[in-house]
Protein backbone atom coordinates (compact mmCIF):
# COMPACT_ATOMS: atom_id res chain seq x y z
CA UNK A 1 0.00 0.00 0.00
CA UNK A 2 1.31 3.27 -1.10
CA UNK A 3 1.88 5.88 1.92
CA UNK A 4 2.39 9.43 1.66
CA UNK A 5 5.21 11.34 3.10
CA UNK A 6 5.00 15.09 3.08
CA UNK A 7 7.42 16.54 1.25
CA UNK A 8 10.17 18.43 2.26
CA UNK A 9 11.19 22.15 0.32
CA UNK A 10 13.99 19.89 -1.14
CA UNK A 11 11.78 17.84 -2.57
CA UNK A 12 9.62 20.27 -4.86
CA UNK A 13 9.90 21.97 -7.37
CA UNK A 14 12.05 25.49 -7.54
CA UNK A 15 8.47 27.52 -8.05
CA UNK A 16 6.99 25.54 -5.05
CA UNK A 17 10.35 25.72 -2.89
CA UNK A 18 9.68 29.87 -3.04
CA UNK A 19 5.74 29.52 -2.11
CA UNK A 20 7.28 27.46 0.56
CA UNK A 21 9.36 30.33 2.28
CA UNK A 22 6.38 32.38 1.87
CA UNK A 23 4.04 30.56 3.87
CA UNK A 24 7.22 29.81 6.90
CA UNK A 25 7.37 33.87 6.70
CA UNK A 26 3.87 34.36 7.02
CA UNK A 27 2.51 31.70 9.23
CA UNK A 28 5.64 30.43 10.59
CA UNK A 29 5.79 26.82 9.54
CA UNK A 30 4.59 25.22 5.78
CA UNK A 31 1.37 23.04 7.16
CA UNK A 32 1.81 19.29 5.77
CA UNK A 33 -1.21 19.69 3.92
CA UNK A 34 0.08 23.05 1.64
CA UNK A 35 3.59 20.67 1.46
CA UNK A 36 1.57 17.70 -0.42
CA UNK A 37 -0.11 19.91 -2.23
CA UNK A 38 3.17 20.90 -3.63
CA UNK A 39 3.57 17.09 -4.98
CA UNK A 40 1.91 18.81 -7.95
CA UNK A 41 4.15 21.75 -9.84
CA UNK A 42 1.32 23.61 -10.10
CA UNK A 43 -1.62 22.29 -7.64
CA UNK A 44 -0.48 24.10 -4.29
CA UNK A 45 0.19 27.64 -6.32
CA UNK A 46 -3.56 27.11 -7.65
CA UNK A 47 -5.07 26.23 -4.36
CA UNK A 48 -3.75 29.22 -2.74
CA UNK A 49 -5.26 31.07 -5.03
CA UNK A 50 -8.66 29.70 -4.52
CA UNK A 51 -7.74 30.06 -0.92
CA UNK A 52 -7.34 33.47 -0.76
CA UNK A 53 -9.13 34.81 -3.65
CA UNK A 54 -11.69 37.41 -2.40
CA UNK A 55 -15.09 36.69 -0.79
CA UNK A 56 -18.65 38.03 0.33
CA UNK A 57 -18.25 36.16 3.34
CA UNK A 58 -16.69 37.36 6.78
CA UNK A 59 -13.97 35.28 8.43
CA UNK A 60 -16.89 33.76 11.14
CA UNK A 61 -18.62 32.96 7.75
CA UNK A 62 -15.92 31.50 6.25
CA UNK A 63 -15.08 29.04 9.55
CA UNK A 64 -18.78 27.93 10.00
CA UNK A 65 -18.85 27.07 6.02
CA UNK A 66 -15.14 25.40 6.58
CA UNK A 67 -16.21 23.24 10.09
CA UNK A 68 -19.46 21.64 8.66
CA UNK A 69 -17.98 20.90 5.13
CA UNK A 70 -14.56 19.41 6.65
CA UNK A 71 -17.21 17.52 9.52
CA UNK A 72 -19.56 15.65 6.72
CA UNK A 73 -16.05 14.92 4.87
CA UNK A 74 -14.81 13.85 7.76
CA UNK A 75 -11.21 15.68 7.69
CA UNK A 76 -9.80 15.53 10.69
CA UNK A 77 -6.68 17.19 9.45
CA UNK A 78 -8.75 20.66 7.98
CA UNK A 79 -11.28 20.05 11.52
CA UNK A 80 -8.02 20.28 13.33
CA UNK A 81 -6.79 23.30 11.26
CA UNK A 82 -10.08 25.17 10.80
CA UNK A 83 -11.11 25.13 14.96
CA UNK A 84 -7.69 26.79 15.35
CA UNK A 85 -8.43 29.49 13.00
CA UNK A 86 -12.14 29.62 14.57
CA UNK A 87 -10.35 30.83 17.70
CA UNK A 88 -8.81 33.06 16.04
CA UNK A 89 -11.76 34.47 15.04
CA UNK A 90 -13.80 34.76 18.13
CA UNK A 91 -15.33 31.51 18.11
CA UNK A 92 -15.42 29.31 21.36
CA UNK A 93 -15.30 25.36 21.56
CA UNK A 94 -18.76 25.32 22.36
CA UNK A 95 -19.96 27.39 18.80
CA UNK A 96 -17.27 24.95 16.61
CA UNK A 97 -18.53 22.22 17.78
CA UNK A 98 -22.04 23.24 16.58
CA UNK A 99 -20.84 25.01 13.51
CA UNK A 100 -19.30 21.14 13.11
CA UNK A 101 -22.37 19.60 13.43
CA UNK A 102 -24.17 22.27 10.66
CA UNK A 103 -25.92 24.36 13.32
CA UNK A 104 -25.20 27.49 14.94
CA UNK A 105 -28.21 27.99 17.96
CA UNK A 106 -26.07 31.30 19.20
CA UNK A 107 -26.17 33.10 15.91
CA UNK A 108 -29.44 32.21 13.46
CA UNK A 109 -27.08 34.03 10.52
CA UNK A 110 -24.50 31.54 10.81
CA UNK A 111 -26.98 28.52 11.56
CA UNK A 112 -28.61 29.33 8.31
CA UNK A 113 -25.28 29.12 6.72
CA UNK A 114 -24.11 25.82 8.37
CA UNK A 115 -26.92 24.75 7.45
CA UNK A 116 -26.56 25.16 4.01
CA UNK A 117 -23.06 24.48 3.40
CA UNK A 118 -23.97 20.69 5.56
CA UNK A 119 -26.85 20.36 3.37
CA UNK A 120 -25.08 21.19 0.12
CA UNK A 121 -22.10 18.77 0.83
CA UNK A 122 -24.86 15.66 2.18
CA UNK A 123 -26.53 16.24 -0.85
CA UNK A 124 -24.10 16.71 -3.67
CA UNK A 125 -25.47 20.67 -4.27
CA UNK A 126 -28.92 19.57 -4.65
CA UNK A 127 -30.13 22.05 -1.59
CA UNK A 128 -33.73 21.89 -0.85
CA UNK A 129 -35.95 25.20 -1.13
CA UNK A 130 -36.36 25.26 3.03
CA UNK A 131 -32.64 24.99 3.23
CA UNK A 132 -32.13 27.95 0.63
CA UNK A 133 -34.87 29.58 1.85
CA UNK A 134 -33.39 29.75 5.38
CA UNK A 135 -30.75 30.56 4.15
CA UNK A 136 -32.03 34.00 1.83
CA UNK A 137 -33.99 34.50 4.76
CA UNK A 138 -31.13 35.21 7.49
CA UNK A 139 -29.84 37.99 4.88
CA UNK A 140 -27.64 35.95 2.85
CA UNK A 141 -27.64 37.18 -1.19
CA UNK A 142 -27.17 35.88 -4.16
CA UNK A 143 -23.46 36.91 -4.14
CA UNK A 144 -22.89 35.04 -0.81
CA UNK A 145 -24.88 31.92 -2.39
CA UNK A 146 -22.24 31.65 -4.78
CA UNK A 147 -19.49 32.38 -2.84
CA UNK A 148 -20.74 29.47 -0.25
CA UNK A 149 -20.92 27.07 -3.41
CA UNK A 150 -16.94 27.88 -3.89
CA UNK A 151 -15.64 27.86 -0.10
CA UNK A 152 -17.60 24.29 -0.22
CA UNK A 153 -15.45 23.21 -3.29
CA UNK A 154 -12.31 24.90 -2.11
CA UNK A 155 -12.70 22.76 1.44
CA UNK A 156 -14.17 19.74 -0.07
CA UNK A 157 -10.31 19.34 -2.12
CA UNK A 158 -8.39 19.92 0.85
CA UNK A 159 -10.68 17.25 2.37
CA UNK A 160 -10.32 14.53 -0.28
CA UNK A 161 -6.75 15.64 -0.26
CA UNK A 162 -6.26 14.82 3.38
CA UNK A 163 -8.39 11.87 3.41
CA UNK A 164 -6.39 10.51 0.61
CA UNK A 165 -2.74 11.21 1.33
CA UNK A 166 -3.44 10.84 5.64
CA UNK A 167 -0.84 13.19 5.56
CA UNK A 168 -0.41 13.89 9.14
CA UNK A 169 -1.85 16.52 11.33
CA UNK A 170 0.17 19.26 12.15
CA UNK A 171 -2.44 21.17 14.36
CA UNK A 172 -3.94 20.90 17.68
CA UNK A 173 -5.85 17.61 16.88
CA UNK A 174 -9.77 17.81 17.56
CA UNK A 175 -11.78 14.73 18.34
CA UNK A 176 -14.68 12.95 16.57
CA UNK A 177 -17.58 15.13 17.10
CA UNK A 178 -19.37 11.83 18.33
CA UNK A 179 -16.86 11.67 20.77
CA UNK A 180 -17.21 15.21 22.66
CA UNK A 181 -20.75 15.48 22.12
CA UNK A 182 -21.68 12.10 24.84
């Protein structure tokens, strides 16, 4: 059985090895999953771009739509990655573990939108009207409709990439949501 070691900046190519001493500068460490993206001479490059391409949705937004995708994938590696950024962003353990579950009872905004983003990845995009409707209904537009649809693709091939490769974890490591829910 083939196993996947993460790649060291030796290991990739030149354009890759310079993406790589961006992201030490800027976050202070390449995570393993950005390094097997690299595997690819152009996949990791793309990727980031997706990643950080501009977006409707505020960085609570962006972690609820992140939590309940990388949840129903079950990605422990971007569940790990993404509660550490929620706490970054104001959320508490309590909140990401709902937002992991596809609910949010302390914000109906950001329940609507775990809602959707749970719904859309359990049902392959095809969201029912009460889902969407919820969803229009807490404010959302349009625009952020859209932009949902592409934060669920850009976590959903992280996820596959992760659940692939079982590159290893390289953040505080959370537990199976039906473990710290009993």
């Amino acid at each position: 059985m083939r196993t996947f070691e993460v790649p060291t900046k030796g290991q990739v190519s030149e354009a890759n090895q310079t993406i790589f001493d961006d992201l030490k500068g800027k976050l202070g460490f390449v995570p393993n999953l950005y390094a097997t993206y690299a595997y690819s001479n152009n996949a990791l490059q793309n990727y980031l771009t997706l990643n950080s391409a501009s977006t409707s949705l505020n960085n609570k937004e962006k972690e609820a739509v992140n939590l309940a995708v990388s949840e129903v994938n079950g990605c422990n590696y971007c569940l790990s990655a993404h509660t550490a950024i929620a706490k970054m962003n104001g959320l508490n353990d309590a909140e990401i573990l709902e937002l992991r579950a596809g609910s949010a009872s302390f914000d109906q905004k950001l329940n609507a939108l775990a809602t959707f983003a749970k719904h859309s990845v359990e049902t392959r995009g095809k969201v029912s009207d009460e889902v969407k409707e919820a969803f229009f209904q807490a404010g959302f537009t349009n625009e952020n409709l859209v932009d949902t649809i592409v934060l669920i693709g850009d976590k959903t091939i992280s996820n596959y990439l992760n659940n692939t490769t079982e590159i290893p974890v390289d953040f505080p490591q959370v537990q199976p949501l039906e473990l710290v829910q009993h």
